[in-house]
C-alpha atoms as a PDB file:
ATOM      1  CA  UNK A   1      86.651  90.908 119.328  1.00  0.00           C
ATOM      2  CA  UNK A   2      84.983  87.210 119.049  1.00  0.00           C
ATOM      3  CA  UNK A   3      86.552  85.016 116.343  1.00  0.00           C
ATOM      4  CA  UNK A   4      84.704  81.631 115.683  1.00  0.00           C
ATOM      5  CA  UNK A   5      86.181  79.233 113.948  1.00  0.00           C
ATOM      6  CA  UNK A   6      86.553  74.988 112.841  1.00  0.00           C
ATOM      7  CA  UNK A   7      89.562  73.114 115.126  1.00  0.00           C
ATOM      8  CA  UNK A   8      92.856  73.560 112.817  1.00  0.00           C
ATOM      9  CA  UNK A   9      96.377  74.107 112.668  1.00  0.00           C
ATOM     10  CA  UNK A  10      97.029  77.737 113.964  1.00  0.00           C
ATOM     11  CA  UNK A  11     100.200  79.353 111.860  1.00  0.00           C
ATOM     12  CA  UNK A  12      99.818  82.603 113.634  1.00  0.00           C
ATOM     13  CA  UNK A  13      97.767  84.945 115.854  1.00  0.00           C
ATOM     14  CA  UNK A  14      96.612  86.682 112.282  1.00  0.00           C
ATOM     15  CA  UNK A  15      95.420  83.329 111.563  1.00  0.00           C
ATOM     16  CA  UNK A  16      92.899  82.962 114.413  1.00  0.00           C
ATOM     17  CA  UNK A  17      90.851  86.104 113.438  1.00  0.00           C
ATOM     18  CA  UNK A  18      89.374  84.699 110.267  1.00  0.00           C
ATOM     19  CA  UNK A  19      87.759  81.268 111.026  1.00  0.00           C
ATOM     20  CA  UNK A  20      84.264  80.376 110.364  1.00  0.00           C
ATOM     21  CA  UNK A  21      82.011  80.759 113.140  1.00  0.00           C
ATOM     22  CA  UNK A  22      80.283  78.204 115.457  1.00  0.00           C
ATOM     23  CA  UNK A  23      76.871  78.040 116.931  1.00  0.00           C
ATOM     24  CA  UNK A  24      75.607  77.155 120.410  1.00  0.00           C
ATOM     25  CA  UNK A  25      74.362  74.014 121.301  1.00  0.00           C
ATOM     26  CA  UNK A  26      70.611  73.977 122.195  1.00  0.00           C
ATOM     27  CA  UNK A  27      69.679  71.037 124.669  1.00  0.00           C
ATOM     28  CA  UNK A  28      66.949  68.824 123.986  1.00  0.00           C
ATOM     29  CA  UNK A  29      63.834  69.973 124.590  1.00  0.00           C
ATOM     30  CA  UNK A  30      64.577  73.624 124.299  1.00  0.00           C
ATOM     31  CA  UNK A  31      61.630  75.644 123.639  1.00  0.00           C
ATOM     32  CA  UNK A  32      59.625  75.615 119.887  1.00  0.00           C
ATOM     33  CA  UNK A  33      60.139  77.981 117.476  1.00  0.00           C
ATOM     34  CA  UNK A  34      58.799  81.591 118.449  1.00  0.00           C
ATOM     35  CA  UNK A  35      59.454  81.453 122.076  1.00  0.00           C
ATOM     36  CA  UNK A  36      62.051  83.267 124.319  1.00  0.00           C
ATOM     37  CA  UNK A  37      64.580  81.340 125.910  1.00  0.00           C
ATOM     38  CA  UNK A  38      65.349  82.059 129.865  1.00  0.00           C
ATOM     39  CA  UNK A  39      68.295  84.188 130.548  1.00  0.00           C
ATOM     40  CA  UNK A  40      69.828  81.826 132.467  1.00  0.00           C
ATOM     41  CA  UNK A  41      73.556  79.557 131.922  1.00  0.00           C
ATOM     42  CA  UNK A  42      72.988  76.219 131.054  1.00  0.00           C
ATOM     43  CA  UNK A  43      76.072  73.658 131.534  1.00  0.00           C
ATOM     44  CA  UNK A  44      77.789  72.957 128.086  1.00  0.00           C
ATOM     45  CA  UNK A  45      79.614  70.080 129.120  1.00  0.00           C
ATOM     46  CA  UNK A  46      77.821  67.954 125.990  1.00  0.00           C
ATOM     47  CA  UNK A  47      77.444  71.205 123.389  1.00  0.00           C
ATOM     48  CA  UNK A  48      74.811  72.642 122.185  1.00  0.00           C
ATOM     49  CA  UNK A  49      73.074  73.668 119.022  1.00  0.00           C
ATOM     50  CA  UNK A  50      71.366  76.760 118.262  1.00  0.00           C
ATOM     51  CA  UNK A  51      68.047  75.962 116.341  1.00  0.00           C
ATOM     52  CA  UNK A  52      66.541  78.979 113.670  1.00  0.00           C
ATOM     53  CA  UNK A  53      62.963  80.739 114.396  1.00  0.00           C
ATOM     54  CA  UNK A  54      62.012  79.820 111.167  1.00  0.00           C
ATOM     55  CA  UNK A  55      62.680  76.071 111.492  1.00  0.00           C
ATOM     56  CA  UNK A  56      65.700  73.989 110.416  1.00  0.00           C
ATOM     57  CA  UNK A  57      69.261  74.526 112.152  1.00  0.00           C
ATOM     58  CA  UNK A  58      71.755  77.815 112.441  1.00  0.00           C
ATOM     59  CA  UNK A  59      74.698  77.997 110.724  1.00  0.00           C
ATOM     60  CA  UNK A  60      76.624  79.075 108.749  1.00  0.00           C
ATOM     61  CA  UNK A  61      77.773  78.769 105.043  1.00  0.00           C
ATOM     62  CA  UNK A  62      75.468  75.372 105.255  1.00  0.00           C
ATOM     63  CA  UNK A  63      76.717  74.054 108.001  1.00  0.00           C
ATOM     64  CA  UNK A  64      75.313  73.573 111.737  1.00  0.00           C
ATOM     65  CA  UNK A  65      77.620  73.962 114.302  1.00  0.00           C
ATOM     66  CA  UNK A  66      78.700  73.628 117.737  1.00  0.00           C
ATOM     67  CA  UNK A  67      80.930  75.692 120.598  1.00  0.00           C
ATOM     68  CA  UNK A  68      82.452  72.826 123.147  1.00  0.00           C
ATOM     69  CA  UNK A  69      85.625  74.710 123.427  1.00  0.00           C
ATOM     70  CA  UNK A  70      86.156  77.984 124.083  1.00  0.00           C
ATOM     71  CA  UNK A  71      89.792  79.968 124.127  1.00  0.00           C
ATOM     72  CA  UNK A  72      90.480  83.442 125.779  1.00  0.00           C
ATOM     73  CA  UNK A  73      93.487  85.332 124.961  1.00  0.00           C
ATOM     74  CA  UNK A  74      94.976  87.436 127.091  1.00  0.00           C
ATOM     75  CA  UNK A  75      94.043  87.392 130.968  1.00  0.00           C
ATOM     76  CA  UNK A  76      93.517  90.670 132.607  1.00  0.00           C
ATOM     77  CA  UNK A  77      90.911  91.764 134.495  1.00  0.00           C
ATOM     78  CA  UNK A  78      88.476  91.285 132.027  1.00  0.00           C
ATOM     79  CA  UNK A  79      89.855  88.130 130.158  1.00  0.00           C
ATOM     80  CA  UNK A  80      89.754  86.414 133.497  1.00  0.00           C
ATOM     81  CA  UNK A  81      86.637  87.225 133.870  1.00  0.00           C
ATOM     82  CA  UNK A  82      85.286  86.235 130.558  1.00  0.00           C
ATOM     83  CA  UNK A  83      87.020  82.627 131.020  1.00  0.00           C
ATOM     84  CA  UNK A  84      85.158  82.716 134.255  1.00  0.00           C
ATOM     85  CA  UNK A  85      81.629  82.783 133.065  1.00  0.00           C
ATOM     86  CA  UNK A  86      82.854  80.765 130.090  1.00  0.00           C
ATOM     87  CA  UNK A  87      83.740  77.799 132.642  1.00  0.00           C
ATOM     88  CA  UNK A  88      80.707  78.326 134.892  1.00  0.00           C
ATOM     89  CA  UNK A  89      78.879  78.197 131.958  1.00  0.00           C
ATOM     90  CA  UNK A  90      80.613  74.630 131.810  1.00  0.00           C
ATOM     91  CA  UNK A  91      82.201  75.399 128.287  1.00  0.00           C
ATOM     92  CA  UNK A  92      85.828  73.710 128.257  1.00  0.00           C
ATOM     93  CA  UNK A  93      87.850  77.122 128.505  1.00  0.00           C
ATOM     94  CA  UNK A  94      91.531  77.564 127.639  1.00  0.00           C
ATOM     95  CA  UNK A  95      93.309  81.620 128.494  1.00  0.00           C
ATOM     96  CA  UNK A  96      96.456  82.223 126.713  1.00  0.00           C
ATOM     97  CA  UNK A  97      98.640  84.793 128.455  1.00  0.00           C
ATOM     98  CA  UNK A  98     102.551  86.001 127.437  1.00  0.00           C
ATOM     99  CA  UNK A  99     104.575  84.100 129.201  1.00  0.00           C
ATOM    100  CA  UNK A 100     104.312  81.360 132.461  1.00  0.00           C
ATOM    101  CA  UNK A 101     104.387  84.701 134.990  1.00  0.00           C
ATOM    102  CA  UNK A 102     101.108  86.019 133.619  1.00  0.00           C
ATOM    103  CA  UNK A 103      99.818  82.741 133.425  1.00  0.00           C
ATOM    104  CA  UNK A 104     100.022  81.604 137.337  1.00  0.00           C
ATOM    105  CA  UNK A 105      98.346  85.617 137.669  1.00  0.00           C
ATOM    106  CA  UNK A 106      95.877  85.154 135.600  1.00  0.00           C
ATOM    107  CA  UNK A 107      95.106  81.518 137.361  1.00  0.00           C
ATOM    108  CA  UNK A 108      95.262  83.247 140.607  1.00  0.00           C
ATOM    109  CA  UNK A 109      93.066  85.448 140.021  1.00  0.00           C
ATOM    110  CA  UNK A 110      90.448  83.238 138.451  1.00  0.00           C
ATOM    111  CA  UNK A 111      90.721  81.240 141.749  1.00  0.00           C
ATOM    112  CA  UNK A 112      90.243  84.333 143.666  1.00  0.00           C
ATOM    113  CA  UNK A 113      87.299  85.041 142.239  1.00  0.00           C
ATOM    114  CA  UNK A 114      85.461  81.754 142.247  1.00  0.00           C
ATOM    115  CA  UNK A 115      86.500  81.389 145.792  1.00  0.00           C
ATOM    116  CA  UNK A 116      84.564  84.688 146.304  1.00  0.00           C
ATOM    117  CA  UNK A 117      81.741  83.774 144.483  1.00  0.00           C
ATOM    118  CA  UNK A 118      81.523  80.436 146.478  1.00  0.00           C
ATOM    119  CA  UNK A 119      81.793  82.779 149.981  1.00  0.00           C
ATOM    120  CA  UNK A 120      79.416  84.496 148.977  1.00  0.00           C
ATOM    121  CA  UNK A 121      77.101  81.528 148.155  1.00  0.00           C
ATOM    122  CA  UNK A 122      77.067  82.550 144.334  1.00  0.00           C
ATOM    123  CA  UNK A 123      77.878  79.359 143.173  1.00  0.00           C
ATOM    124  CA  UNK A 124      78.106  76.189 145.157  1.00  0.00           C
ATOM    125  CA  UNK A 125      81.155  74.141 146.411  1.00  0.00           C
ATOM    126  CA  UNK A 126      80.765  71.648 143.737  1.00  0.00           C
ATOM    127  CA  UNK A 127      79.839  74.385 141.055  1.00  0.00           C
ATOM    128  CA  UNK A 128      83.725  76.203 142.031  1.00  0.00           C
ATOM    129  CA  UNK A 129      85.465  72.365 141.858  1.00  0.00           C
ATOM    130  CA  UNK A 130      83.571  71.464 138.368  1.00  0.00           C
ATOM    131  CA  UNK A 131      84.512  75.463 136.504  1.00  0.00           C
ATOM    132  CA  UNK A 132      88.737  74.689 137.973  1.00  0.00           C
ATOM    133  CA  UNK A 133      88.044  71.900 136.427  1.00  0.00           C
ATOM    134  CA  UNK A 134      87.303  73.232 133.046  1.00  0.00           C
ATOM    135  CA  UNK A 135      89.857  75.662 133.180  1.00  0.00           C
ATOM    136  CA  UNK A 136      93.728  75.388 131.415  1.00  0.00           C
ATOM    137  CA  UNK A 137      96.072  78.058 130.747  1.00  0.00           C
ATOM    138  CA  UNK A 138      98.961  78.209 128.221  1.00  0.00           C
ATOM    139  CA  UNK A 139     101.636  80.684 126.905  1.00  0.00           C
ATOM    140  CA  UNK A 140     101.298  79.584 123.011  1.00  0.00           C
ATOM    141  CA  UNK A 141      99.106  80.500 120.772  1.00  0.00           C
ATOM    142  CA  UNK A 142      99.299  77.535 118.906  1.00  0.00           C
ATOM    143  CA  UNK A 143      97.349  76.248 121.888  1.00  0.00           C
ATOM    144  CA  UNK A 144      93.783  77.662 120.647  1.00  0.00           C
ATOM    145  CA  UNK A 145      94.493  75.089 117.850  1.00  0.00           C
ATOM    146  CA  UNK A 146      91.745  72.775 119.196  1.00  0.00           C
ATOM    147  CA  UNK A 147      89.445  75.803 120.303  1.00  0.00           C
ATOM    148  CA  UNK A 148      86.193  76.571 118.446  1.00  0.00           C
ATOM    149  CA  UNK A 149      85.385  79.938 119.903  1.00  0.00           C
ATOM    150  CA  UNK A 150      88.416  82.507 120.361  1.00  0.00           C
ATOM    151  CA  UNK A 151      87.643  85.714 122.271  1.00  0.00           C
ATOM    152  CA  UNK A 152      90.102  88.488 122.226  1.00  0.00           C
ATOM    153  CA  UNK A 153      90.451  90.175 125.319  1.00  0.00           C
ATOM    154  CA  UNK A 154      94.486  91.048 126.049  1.00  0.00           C
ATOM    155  CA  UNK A 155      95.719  93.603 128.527  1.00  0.00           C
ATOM    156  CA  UNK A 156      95.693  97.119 127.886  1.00  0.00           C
ATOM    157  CA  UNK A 157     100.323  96.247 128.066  1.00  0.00           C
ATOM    158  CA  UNK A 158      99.517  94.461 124.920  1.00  0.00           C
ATOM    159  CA  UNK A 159      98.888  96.274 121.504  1.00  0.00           C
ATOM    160  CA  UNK A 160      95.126  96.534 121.620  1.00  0.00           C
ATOM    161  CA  UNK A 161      93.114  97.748 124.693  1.00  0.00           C
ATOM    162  CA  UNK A 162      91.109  94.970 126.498  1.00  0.00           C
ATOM    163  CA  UNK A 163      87.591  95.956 126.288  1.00  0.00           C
ATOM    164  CA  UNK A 164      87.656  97.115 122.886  1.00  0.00           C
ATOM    165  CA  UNK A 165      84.379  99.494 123.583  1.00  0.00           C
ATOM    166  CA  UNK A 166      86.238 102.378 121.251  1.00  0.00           C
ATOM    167  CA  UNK A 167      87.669 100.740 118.907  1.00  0.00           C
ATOM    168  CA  UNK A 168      85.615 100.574 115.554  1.00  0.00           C
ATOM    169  CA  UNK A 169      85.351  96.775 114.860  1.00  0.00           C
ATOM    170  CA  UNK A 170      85.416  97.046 111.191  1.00  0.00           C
ATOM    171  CA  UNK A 171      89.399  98.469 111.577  1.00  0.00           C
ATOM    172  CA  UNK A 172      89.692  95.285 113.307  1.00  0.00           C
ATOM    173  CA  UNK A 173      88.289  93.200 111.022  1.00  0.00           C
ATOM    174  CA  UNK A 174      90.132  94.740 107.904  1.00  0.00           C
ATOM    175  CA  UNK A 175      93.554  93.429 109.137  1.00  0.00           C
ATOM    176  CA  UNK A 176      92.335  89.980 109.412  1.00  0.00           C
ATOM    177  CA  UNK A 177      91.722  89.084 105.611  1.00  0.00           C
ATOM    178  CA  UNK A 178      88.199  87.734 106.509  1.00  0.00           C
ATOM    179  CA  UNK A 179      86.256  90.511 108.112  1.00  0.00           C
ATOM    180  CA  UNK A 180      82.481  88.705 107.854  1.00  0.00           C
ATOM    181  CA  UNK A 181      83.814  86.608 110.394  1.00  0.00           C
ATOM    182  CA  UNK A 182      84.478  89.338 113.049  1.00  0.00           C
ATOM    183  CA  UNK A 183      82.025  90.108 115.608  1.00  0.00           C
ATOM    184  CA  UNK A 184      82.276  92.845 118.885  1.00  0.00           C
ATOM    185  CA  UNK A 185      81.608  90.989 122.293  1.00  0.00           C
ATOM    186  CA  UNK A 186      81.679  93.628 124.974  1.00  0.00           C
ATOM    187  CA  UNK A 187      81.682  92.297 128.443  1.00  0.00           C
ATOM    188  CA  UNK A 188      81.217  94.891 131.349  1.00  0.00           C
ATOM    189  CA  UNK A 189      83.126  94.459 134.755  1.00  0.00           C
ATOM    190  CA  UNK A 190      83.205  92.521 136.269  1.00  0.00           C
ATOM    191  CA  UNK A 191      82.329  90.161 133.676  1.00  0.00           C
ATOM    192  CA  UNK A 192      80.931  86.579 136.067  1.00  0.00           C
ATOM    193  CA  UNK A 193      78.672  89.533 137.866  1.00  0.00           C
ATOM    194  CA  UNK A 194      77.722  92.205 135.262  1.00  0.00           C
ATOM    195  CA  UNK A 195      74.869  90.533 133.073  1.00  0.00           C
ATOM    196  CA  UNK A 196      74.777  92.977 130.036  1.00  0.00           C
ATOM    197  CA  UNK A 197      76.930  92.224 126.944  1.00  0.00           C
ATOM    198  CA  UNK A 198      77.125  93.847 123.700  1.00  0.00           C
ATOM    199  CA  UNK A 199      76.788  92.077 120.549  1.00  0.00           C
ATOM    200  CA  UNK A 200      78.729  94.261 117.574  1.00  0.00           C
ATOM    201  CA  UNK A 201      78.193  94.056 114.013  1.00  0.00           C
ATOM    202  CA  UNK A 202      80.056  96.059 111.594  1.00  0.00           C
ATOM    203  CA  UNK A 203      79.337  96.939 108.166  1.00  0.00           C
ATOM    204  CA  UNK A 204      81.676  93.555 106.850  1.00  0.00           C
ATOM    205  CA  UNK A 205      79.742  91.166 109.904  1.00  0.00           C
ATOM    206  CA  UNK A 206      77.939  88.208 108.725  1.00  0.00           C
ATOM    207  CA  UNK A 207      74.346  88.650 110.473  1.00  0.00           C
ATOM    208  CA  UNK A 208      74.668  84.263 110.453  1.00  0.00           C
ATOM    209  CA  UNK A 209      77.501  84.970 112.799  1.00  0.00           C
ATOM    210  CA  UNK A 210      75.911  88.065 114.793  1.00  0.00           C
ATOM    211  CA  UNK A 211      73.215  85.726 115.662  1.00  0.00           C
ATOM    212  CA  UNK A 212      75.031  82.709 116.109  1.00  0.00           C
ATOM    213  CA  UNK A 213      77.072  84.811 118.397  1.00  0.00           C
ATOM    214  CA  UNK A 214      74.251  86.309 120.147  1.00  0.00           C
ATOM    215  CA  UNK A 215      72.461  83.159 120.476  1.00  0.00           C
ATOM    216  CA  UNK A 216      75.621  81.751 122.401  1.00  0.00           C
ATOM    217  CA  UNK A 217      76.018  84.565 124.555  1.00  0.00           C
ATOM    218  CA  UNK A 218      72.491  84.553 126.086  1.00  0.00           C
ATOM    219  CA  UNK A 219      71.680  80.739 126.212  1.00  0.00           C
ATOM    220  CA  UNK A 220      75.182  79.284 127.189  1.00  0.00           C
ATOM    221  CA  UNK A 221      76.657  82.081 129.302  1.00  0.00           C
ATOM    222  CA  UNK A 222      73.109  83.174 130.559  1.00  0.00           C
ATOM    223  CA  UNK A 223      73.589  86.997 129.654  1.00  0.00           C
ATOM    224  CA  UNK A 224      71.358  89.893 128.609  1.00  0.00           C
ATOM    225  CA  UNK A 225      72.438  90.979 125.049  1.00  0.00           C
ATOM    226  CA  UNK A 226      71.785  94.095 123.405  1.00  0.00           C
ATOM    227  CA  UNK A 227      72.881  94.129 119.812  1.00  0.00           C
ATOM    228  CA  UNK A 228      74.135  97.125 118.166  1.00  0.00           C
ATOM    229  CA  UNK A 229      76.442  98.884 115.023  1.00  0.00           C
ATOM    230  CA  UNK A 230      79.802  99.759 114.969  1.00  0.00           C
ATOM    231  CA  UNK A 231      79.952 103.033 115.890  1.00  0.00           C
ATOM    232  CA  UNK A 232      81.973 104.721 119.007  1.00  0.00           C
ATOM    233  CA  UNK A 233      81.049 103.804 122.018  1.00  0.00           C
ATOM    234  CA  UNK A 234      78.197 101.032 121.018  1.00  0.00           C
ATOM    235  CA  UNK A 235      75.579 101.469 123.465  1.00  0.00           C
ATOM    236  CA  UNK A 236      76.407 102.207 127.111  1.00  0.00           C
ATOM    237  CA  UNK A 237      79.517 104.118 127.007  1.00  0.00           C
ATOM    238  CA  UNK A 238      78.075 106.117 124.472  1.00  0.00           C
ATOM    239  CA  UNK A 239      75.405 106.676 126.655  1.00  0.00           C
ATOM    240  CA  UNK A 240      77.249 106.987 129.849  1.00  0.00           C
ATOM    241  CA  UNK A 241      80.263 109.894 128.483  1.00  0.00           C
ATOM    242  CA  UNK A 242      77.835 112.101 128.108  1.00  0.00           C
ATOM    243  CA  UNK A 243      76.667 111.809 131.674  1.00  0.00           C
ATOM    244  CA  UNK A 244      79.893 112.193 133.139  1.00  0.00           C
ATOM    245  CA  UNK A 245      80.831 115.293 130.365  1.00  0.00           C
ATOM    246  CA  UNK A 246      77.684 116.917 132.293  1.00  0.00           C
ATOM    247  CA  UNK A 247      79.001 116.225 135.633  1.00  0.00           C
ATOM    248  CA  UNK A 248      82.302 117.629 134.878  1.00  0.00           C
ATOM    249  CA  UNK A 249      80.734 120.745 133.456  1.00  0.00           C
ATOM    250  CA  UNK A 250      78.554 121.354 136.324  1.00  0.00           C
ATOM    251  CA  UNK A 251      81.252 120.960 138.909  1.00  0.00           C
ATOM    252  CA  UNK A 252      83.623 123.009 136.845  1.00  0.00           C
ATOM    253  CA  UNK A 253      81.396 125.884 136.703  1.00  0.00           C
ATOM    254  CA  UNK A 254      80.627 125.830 140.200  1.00  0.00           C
ATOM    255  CA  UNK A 255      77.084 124.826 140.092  1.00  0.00           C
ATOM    256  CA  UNK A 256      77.312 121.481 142.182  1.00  0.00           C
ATOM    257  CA  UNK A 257      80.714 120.205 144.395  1.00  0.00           C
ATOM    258  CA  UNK A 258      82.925 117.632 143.061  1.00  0.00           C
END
């Protein structure tokens, strides 16, 4: 669940669901109206703004707007991963975790991982210094305060599962008073290697913030989007369950080994 929003005082995690949402940044010179953008992350350090196809600037409710700042709660396996390609991205990226002990895990594993990724000549050595240095973790959620993009992503130990790829959006959205501004982001693992991410729009989504969203996704982060409706299972799993139903049929009944 993505919630976009203006910098403001945060009362309560409730509160950070219903913000207004904020657009990416496109650099100068970034391509005229009508052409496709390269899939490819481009370093946010300055912002960027995302421009419409039919002239003029994206926004929303009027107003054009940026994502500098981005805020990840909860850091498990996928959170981590998220704030990963948020800092190589070179967004400014803040997790949030339940106490100090899941904090120093969830920074160890980030670590981890870019030390990987360096090994394995994925990203250079100044590349890993520059995202640690875009990274900060807290324990309070009055720390996304300052944040203009919020993505959702706690552990499964927490109340709502982490990837969120069964849960309809719109239930979601319903509990946080302003559901136009609630969007499905669904990462794949591991997020800083899989490229495909689902863009979600319920029946109460703003399409301004489904493409604002979308726009973000592919030309900050650099990855393949797909967008799609609420329904169970979006795209892939919905897809994929039926493959593995098959599988589980055909070894059951003998016809193939397990």
């Amino acid at each position: 669940m993505v919630s976009a929003r203006y910098p403001g005082p945060v009362t309560s995690p409730a509160a950070l669901a219903g913000p207004l949402p904020l657009c990416a940044r496109r650099p100068a010179g970034a391509l005229p109206t009508g052409r496709s953008v390269p899939v490819r992350p481009r370093r946010a350090d300055s912002g960027y703004t995302c421009t419409s196809r039919g002239g003029g600037s994206a926004g929303v409710d009027g107003h054009e707007l940026d994502i500098r700042r981005v805020g990840v709660l909860g850091g498990g396996t996928m959170g981590s991963g998220i704030a990963e390609v948020c800092a190589r991205a070179g967004l400014d990226t803040r997790v949030v975790e339940i106490d100090a002990t899941a904090v120093e895990q969830v920074q160890k594993r980030i670590e981890t991982s870019l030390g990987k990724a360096q090994a394995r000549n994925r990203i250079s050595a100044e590349d890993h210094d520059a995202a640690q240095g875009r990274l900060s973790y807290a324990h309070d959620v009055a720390d996304m305060a300052d944040r203009d993009l919020v993505i959702e992503a706690p552990r499964t130990l927490l109340v709502l599962p982490s990837n969120t790829s069964s849960i309809a959006i719109v239930d979601l959205a319903t509990a946080t008073g302003r559901p136009q501004r609630v969007v499905g982001m669904h990462f794949f693992n591991p997020a800083p290697v899989q490229p495909l991410v689902e863009i979600v729009r319920s029946v109460a989504s703003d399409e301004q913030v489904v493409a604002a969203l979308a726009a973000f996704t592919t030309e900050v982060l650099g990855k393949q989007v797909i967008r799609c409706e609420d329904r169970a299972g979006f795209v892939v799993n919905r897809l994929l369950v039926p493959y593995l139903l098959s599988a589980i049929a055909l070894a059951d009944t003998g016809q193939a080994s397990p």
